[in-house]
Each structure stands twice: as C-alpha cells, then as structure tokens.
N, C-alpha and C. Protein backbone atom coordinates (compact mmCIF):
# COMPACT_ATOMS: atom_id res chain seq x y z
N UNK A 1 29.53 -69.11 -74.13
CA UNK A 1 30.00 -67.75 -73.93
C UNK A 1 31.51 -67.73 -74.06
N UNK A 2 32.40 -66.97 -74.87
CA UNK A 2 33.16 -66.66 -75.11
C UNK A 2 33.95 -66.08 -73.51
N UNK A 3 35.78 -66.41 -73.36
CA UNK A 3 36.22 -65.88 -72.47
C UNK A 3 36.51 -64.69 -72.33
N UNK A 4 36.17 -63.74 -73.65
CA UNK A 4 36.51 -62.23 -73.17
C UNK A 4 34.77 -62.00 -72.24
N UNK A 5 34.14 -62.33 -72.49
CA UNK A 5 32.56 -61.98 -71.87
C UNK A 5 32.75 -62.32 -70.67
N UNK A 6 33.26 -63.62 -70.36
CA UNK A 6 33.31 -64.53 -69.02
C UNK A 6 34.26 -63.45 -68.16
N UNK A 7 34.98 -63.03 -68.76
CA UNK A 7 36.15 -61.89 -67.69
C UNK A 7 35.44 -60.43 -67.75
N UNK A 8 34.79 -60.33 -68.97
CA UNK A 8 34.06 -58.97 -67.98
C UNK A 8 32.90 -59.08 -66.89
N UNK A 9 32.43 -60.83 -67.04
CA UNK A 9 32.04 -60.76 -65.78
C UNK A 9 32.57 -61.04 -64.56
N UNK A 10 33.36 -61.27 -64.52
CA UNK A 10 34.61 -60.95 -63.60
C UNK A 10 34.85 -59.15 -62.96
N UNK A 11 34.53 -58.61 -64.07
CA UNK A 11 35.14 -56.86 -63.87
C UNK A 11 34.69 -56.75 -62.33
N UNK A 12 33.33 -57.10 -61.73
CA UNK A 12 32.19 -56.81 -60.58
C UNK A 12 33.47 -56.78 -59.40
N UNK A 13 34.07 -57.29 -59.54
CA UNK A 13 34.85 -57.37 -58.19
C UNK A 13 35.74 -55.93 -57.94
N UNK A 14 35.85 -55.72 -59.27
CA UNK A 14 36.98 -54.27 -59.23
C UNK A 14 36.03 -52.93 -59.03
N UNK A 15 35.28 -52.95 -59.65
CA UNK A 15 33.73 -52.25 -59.13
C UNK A 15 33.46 -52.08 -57.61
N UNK A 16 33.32 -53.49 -57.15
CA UNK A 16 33.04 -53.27 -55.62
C UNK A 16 33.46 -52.80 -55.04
N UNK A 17 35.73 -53.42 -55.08
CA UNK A 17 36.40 -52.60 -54.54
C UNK A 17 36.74 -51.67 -54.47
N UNK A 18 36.38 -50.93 -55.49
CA UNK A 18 36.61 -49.03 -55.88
C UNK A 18 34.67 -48.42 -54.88
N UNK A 19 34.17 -48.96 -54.30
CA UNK A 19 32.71 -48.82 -53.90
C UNK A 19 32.07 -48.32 -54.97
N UNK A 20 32.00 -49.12 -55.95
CA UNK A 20 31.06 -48.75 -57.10
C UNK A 20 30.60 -50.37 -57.10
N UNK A 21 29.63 -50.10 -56.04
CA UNK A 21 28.41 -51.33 -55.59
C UNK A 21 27.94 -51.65 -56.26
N UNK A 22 27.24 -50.62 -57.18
CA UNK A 22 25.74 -50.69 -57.62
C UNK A 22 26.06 -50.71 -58.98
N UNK A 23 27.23 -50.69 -59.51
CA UNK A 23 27.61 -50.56 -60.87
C UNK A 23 28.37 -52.34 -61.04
N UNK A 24 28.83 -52.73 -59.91
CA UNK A 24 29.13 -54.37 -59.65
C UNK A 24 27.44 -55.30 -59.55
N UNK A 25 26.52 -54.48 -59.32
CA UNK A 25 25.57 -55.65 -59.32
C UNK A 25 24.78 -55.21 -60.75
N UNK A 26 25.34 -53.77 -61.26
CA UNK A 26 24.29 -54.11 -62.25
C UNK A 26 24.61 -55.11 -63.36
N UNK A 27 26.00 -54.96 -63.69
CA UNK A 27 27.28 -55.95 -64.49
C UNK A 27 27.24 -57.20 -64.25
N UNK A 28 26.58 -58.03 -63.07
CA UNK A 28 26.39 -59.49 -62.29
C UNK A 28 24.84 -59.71 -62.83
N UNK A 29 23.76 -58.35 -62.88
CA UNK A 29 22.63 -58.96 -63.92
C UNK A 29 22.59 -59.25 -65.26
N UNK A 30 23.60 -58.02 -65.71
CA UNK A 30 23.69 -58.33 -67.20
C UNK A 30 24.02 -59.86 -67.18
N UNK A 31 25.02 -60.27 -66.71
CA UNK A 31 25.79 -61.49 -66.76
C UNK A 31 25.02 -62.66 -66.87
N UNK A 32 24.41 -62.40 -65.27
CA UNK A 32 23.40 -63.53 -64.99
C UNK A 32 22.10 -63.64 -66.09
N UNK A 33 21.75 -62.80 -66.75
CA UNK A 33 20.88 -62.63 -67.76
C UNK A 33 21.49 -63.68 -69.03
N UNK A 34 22.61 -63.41 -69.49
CA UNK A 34 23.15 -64.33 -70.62
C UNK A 34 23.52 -65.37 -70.24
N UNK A 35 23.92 -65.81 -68.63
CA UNK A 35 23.79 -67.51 -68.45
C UNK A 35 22.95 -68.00 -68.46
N UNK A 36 21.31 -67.18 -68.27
CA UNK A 36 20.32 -67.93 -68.36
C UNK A 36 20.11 -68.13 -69.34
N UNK A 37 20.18 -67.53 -70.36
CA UNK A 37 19.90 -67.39 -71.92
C UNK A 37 20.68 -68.53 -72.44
N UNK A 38 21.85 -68.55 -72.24
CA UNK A 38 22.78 -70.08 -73.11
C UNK A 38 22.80 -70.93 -71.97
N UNK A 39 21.81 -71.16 -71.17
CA UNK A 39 21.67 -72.50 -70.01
C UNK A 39 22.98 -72.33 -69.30
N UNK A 40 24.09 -71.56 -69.01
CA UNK A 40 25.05 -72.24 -67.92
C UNK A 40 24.92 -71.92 -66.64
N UNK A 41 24.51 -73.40 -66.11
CA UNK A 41 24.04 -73.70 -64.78
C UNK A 41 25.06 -73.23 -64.16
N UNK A 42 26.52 -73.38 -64.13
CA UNK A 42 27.24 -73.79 -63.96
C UNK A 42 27.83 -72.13 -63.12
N UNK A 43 28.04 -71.08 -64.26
CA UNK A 43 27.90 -69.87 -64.20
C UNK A 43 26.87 -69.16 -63.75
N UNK A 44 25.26 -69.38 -63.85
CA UNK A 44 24.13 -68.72 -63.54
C UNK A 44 24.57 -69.18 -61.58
N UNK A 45 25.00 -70.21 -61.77
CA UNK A 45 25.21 -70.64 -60.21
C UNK A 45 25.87 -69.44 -59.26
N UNK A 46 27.13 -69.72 -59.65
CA UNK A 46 28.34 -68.48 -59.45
C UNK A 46 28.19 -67.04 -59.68
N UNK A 47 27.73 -66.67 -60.25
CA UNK A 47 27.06 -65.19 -60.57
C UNK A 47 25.81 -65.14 -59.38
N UNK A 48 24.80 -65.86 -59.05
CA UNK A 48 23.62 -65.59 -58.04
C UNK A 48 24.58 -65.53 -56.71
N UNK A 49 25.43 -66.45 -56.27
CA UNK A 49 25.97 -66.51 -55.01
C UNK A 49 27.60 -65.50 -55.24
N UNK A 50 27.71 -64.95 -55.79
CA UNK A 50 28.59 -63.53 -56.12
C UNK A 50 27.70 -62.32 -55.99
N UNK A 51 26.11 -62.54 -56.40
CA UNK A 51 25.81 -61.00 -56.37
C UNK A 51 25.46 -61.09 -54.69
N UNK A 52 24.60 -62.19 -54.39
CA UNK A 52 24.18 -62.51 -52.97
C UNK A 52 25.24 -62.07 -52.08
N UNK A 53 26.54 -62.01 -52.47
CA UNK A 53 27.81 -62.17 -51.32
C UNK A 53 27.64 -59.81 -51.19
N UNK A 54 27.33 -59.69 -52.40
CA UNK A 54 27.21 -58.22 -52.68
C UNK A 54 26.34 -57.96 -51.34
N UNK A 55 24.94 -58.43 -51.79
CA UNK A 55 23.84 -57.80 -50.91
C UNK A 55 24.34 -57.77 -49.56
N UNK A 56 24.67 -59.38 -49.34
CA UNK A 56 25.08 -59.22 -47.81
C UNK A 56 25.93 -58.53 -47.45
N UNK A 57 26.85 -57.85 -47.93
CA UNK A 57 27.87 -56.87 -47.54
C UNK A 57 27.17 -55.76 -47.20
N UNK A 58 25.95 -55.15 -48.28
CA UNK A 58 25.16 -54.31 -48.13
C UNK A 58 24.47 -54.50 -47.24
N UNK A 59 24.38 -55.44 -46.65
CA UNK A 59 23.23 -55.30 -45.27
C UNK A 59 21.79 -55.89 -45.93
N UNK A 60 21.79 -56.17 -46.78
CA UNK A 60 20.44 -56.62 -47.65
C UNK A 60 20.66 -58.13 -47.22
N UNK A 61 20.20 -58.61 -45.96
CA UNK A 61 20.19 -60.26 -45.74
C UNK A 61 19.45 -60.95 -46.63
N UNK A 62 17.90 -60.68 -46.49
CA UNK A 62 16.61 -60.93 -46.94
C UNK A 62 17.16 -61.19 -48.45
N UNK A 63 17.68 -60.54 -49.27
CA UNK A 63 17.96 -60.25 -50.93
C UNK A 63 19.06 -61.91 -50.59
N UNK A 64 19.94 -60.79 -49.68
CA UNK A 64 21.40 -62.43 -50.14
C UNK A 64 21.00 -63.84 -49.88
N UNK A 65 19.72 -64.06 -49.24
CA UNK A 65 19.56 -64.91 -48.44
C UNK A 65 18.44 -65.95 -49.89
N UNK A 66 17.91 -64.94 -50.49
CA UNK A 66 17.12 -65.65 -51.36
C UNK A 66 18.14 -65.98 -52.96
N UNK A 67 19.06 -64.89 -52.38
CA UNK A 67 20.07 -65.44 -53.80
C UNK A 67 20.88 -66.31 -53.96
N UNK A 68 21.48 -66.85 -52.21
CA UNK A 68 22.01 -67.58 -51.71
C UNK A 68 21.39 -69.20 -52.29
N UNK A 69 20.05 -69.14 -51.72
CA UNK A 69 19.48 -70.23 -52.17
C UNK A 69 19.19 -70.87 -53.26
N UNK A 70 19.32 -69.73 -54.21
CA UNK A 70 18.90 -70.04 -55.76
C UNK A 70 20.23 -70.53 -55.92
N UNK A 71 21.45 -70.01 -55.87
CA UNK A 71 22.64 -70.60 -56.34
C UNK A 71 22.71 -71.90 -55.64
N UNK A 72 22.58 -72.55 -54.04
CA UNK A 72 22.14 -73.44 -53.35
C UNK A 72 21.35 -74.57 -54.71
N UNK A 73 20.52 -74.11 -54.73
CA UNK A 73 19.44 -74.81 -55.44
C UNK A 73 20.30 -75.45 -56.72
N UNK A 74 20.86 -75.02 -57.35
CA UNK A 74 21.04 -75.46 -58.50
C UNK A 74 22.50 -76.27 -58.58
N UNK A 75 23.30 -75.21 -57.56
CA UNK A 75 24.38 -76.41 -57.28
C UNK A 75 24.32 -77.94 -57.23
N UNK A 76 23.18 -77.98 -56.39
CA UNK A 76 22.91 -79.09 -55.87
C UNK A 76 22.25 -79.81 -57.09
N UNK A 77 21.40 -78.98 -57.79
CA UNK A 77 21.21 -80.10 -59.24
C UNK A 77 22.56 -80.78 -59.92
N UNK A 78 23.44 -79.44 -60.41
CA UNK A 78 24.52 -79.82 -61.16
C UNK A 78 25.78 -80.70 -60.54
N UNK A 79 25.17 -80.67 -59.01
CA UNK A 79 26.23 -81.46 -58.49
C UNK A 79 27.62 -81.01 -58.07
N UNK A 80 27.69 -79.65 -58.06
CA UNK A 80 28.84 -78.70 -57.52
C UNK A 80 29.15 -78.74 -55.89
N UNK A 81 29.46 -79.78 -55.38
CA UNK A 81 29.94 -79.92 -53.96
C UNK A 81 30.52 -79.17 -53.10
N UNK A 82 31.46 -78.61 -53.70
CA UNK A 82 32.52 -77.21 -53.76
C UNK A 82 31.46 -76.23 -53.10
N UNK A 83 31.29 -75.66 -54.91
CA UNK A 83 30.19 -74.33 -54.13
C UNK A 83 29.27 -74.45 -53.10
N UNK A 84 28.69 -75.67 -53.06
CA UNK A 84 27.28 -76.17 -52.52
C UNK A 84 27.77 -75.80 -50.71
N UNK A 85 29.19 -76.02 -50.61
CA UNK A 85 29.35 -76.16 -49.08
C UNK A 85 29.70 -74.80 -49.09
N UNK A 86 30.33 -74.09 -49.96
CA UNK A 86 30.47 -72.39 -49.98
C UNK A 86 29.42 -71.65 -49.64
N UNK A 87 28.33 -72.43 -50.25
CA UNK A 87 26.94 -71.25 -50.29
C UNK A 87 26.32 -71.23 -48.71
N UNK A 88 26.32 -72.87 -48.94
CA UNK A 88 25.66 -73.57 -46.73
C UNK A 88 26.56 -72.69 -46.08
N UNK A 89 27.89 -72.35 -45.81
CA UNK A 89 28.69 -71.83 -45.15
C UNK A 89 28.45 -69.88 -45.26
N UNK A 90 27.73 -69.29 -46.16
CA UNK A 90 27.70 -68.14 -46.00
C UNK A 90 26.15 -67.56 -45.80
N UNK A 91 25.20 -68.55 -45.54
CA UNK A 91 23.72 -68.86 -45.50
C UNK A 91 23.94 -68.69 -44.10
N UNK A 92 24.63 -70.07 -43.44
CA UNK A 92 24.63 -69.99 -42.11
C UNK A 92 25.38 -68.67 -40.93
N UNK A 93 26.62 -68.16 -41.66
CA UNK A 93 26.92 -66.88 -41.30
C UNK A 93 25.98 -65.57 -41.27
N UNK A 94 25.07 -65.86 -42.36
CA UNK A 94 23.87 -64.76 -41.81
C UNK A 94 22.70 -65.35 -41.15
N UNK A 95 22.78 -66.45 -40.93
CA UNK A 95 21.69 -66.69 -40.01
C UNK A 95 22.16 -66.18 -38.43
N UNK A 96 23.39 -66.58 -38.65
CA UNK A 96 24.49 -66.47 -36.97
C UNK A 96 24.15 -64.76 -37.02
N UNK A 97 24.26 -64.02 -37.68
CA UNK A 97 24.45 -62.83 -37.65
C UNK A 97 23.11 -62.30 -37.14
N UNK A 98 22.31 -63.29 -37.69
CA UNK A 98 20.74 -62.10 -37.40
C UNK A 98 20.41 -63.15 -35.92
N UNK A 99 21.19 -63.61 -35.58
CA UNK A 99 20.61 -64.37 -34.12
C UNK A 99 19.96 -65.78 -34.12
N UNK A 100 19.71 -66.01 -35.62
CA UNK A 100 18.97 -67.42 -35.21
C UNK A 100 19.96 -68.51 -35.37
N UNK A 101 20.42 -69.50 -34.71
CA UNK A 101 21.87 -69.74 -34.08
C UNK A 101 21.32 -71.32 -33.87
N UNK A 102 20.34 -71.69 -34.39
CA UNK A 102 19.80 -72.99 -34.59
C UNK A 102 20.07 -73.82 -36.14
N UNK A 103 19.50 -72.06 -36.49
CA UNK A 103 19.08 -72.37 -38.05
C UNK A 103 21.14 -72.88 -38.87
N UNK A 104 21.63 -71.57 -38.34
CA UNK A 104 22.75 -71.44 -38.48
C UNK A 104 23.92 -72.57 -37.95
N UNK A 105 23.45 -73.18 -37.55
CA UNK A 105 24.14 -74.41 -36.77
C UNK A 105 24.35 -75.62 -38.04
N UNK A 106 22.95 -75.94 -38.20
CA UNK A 106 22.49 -76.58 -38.88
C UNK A 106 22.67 -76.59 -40.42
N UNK A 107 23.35 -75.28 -40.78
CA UNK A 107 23.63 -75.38 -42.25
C UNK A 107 25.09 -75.10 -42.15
N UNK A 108 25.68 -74.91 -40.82
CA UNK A 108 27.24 -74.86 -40.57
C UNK A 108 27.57 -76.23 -40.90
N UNK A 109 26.96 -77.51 -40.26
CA UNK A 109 26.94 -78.58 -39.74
C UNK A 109 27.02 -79.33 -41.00
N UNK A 110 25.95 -78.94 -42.19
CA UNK A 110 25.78 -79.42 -43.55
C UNK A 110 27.26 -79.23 -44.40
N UNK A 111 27.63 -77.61 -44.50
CA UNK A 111 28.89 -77.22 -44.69
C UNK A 111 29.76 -78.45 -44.72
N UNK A 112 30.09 -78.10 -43.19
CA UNK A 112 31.27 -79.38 -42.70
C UNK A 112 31.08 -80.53 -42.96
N UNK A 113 30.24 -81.27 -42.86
CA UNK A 113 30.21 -82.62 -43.44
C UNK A 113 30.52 -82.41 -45.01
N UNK A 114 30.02 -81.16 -45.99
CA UNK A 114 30.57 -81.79 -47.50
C UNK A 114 32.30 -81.41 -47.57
N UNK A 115 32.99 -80.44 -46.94
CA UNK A 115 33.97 -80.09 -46.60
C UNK A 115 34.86 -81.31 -45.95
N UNK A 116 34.42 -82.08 -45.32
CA UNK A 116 35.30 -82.81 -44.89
C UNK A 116 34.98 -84.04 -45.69
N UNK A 117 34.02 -84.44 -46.77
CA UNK A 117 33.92 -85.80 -47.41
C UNK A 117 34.83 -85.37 -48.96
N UNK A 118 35.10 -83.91 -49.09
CA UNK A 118 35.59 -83.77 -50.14
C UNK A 118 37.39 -83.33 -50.11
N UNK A 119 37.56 -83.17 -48.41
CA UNK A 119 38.99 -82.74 -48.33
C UNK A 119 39.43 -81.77 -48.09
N UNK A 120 38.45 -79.93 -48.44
CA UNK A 120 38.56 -78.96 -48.10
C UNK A 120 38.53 -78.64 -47.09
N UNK A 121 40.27 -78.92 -46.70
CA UNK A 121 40.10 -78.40 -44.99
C UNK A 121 40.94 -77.01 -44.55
N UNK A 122 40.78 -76.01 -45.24
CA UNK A 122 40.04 -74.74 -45.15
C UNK A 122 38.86 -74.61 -44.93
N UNK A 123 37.76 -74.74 -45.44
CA UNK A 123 36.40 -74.58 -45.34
C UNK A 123 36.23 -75.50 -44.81
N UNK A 124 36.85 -76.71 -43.67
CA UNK A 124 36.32 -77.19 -42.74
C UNK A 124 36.55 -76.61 -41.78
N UNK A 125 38.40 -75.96 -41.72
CA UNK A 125 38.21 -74.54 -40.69
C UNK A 125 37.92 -73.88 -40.23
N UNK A 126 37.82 -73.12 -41.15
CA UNK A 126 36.50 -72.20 -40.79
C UNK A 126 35.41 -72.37 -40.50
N UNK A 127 34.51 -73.42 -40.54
CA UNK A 127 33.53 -73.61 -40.41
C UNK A 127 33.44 -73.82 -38.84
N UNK A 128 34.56 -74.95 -38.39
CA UNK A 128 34.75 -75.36 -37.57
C UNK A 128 35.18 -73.89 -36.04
N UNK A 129 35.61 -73.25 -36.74
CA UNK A 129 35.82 -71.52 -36.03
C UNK A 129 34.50 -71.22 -35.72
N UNK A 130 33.44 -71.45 -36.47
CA UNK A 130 32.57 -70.34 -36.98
C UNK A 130 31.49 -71.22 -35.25
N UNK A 131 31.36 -72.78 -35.67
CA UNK A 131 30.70 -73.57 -34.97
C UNK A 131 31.45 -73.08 -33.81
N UNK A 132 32.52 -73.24 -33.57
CA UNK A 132 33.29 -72.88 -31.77
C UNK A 132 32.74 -71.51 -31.31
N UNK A 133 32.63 -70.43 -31.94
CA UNK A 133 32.39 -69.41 -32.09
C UNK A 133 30.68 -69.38 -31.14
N UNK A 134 29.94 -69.87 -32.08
CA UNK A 134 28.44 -70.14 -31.60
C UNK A 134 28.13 -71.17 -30.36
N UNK A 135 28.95 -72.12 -30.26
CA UNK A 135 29.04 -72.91 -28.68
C UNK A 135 29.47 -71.85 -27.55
N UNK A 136 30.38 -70.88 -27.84
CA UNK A 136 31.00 -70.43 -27.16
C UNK A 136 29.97 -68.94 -26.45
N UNK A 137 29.08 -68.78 -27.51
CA UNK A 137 28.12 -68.10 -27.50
C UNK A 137 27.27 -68.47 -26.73
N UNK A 138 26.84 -69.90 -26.53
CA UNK A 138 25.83 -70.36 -26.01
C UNK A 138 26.36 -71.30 -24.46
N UNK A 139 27.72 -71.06 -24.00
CA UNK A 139 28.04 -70.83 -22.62
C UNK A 139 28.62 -72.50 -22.91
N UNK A 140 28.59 -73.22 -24.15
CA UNK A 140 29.23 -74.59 -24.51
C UNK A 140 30.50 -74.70 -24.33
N UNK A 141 31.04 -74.66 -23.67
CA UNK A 141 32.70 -74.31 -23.88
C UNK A 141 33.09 -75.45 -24.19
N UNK A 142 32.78 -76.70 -23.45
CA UNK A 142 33.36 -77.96 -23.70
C UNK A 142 33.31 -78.13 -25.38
N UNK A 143 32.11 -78.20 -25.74
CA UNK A 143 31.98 -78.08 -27.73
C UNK A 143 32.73 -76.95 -27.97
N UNK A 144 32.58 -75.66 -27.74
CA UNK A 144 33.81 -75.28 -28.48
C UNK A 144 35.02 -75.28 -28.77
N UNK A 145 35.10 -75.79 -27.44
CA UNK A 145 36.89 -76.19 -27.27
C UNK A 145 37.29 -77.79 -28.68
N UNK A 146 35.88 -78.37 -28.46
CA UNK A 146 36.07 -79.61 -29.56
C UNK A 146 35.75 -79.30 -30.83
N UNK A 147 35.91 -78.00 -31.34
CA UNK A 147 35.41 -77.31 -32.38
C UNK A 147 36.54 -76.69 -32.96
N UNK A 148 36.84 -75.50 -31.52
CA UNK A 148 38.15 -74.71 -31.96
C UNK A 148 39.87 -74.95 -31.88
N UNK A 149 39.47 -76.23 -31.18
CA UNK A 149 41.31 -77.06 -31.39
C UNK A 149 41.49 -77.64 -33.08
N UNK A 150 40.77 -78.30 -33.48
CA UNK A 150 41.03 -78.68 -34.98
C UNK A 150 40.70 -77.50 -35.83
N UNK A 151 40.53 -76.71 -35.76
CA UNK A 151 40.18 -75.85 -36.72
C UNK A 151 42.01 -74.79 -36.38
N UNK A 152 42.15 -74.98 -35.59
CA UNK A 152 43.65 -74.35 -35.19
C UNK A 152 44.70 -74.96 -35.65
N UNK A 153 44.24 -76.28 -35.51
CA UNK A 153 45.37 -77.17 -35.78
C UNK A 153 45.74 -77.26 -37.50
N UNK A 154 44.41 -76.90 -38.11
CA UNK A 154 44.65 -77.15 -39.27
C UNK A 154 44.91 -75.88 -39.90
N UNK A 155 44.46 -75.02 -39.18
CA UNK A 155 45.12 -73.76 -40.17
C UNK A 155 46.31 -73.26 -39.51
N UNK A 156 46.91 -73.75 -38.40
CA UNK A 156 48.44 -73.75 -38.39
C UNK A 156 49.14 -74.95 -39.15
N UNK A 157 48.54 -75.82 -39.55
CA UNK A 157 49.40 -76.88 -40.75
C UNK A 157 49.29 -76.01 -42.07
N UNK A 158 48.60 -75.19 -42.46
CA UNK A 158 48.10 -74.68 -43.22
C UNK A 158 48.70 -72.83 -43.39
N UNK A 159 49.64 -72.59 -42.25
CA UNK A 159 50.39 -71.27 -41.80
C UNK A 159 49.27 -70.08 -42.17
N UNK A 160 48.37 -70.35 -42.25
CA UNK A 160 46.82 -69.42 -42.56
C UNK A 160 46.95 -67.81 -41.25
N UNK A 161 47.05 -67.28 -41.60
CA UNK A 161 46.85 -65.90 -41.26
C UNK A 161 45.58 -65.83 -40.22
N UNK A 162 44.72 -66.82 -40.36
CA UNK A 162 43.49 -66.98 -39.55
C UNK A 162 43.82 -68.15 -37.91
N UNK A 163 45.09 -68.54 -38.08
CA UNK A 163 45.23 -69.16 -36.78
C UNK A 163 45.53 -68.33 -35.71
N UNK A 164 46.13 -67.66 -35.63
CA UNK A 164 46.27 -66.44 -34.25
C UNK A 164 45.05 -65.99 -33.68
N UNK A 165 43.79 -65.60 -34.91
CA UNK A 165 42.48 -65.49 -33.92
C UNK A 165 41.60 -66.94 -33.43
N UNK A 166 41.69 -67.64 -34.33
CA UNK A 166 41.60 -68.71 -33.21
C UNK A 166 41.96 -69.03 -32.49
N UNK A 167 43.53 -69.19 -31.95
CA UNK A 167 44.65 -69.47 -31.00
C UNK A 167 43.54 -68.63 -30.42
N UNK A 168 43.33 -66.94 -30.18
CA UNK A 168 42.95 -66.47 -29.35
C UNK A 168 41.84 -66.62 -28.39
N UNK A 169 40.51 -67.07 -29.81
CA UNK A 169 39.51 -68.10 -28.95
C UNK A 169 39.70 -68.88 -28.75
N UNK A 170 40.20 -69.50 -28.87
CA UNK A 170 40.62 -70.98 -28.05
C UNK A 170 41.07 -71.00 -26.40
N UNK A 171 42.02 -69.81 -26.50
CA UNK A 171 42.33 -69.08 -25.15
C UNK A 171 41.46 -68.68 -24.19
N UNK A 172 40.55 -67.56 -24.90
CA UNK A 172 39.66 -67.17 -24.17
C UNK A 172 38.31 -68.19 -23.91
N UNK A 173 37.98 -69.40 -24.83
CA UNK A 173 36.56 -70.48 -24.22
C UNK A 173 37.63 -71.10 -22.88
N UNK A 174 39.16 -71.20 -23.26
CA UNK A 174 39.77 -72.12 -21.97
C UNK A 174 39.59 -71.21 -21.03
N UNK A 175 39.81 -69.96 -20.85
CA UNK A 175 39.74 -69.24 -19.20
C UNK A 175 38.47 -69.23 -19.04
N UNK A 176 37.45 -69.72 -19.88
CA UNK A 176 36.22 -69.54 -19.81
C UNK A 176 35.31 -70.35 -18.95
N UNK A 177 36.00 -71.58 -19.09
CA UNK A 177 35.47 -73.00 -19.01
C UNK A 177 35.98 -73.66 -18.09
C-alpha cells in the first residue's frame, strides 16, 4: 500500500475529533478491508486496535473487547511486543471498568511484565497507576503504595503531566493506610 493511502488511513483520528464517529470507523473498515486484501498483518493489527479504541470510547465494550483481541491475536503472531502490551493494557482498563478486577489485574500484570522486559517505562507507569489504583480499590494499600511510588517516580523522571495525579494517590492510599 502506497503512503498517500496509509495517511488517509490516518484521516479517522480527525473525524473522531470533529465527533464524526461514525464517519472515523467507517474509513478504519475501508482500511482494514485493504490490509486484509495485501496481507499487512502489521497494519490489519493497528487499524483493529484503533477502531476497538473507537468503540470503547463509544461505550461499545463487548465490540472493543472482541477487536481488542483480534489485534491481540495477531500481534502476538507477528511478534509486535510494543502493541501487544498496548492492547493487554487497554483490554484490562475495560475489564477494571466493567468491575471484573481479577480479570483486569491479570492482563495489567501481562502488560507490565512486556513493558518492563522491553524498557517502556511509560507504559510501565501507567500500568503501574492503573494496578495501585485497583489495590487501592480493594482496601490493599500496602500493594498500592508498592505500585504507586514507582510509577511516580518514573513519570516525575519523565516530567509527565500524569505525576501530580499520582502524587495525589499516592497521598490519599497513605492517609488511607
């Protein structure tokens, strides 16, 4: 596929942000239609876990959750480590969301381990937020506190815009605990 094609599938994002939803996912099928057609795994990957990121915005778990996986799925053939811990990391945010906080643990947990064997420590951050977050939920304070100090620490090495709300939980599991 040629790079003028590859950037209009790109356009979906400017779509969304103007709330022209439905005109961003129809542009992500066309898309996803011609990566299947010239095999790119690579792209068919990135396009399923782009439209999935859609649904879930929409409130459509069930949809993101099965699109999630298909991009999941194939990552993991082609060997995309990167995405693979991107996709575990936004799988498990809707599991956290709809309450099941087991399931969601458990693919947080997957996340972080490829995140930290590959160096991405942003997305070990966060992850590591996300895990303090759910201990903290579940009256763990001691784990969250061993959750939400490195995840602070690194996105203040990191001057991340996201350390002040952690600073904050971090604050609030300590008066907690």
């Amino acid at each position: 596929m040629s790079k003028p094609k590859r950037r209009r599938c790109n356009v979906w994002n400017i779509y969304a942000n103007k709330g022209e939803v439905d005109e961003a996912i129809a542009l992500y099928h066309e898309c996803l239609e011609v990566f299947e057609r010239i095999g790119d795994a690579y792209w068919k990957a990135l396009t399923l876990h782009n439209i999935a990121s859609i649904y879930a915005k929409k409130g459509e778990v069930e949809e993101a959750i099965a699109l999630y996986n298909q991009s999941l799925e194939i990552n993991e053939r082609i060997g995309n480590v990167q995405r693979k811990a991107e996709t575990l990391h936004q799988l498990a945010g809707i599991y956290a969301n709809k309450g099941e906080v087991e399931q969601a643990i458990a693919l947080f947990n997957q996340s972080l381990e490829i995140t930290q064997r590959i160096g991405d420590v942003q997305g070990q951050a966060m992850t590591l937020w996300w895990l303090g977050n759910l201990a903290e939920q579940q009256g763990e304070y001691t784990k969250a506190i061993s959750y939400l100090q490195p995840a602070l620490e690194i996105l203040q090495r990191l001057k991340s815009p996201h350390a002040e709300s952690v600073s904050a939980s971090l604050d609030r599991v300590m008066r907690n605990s």
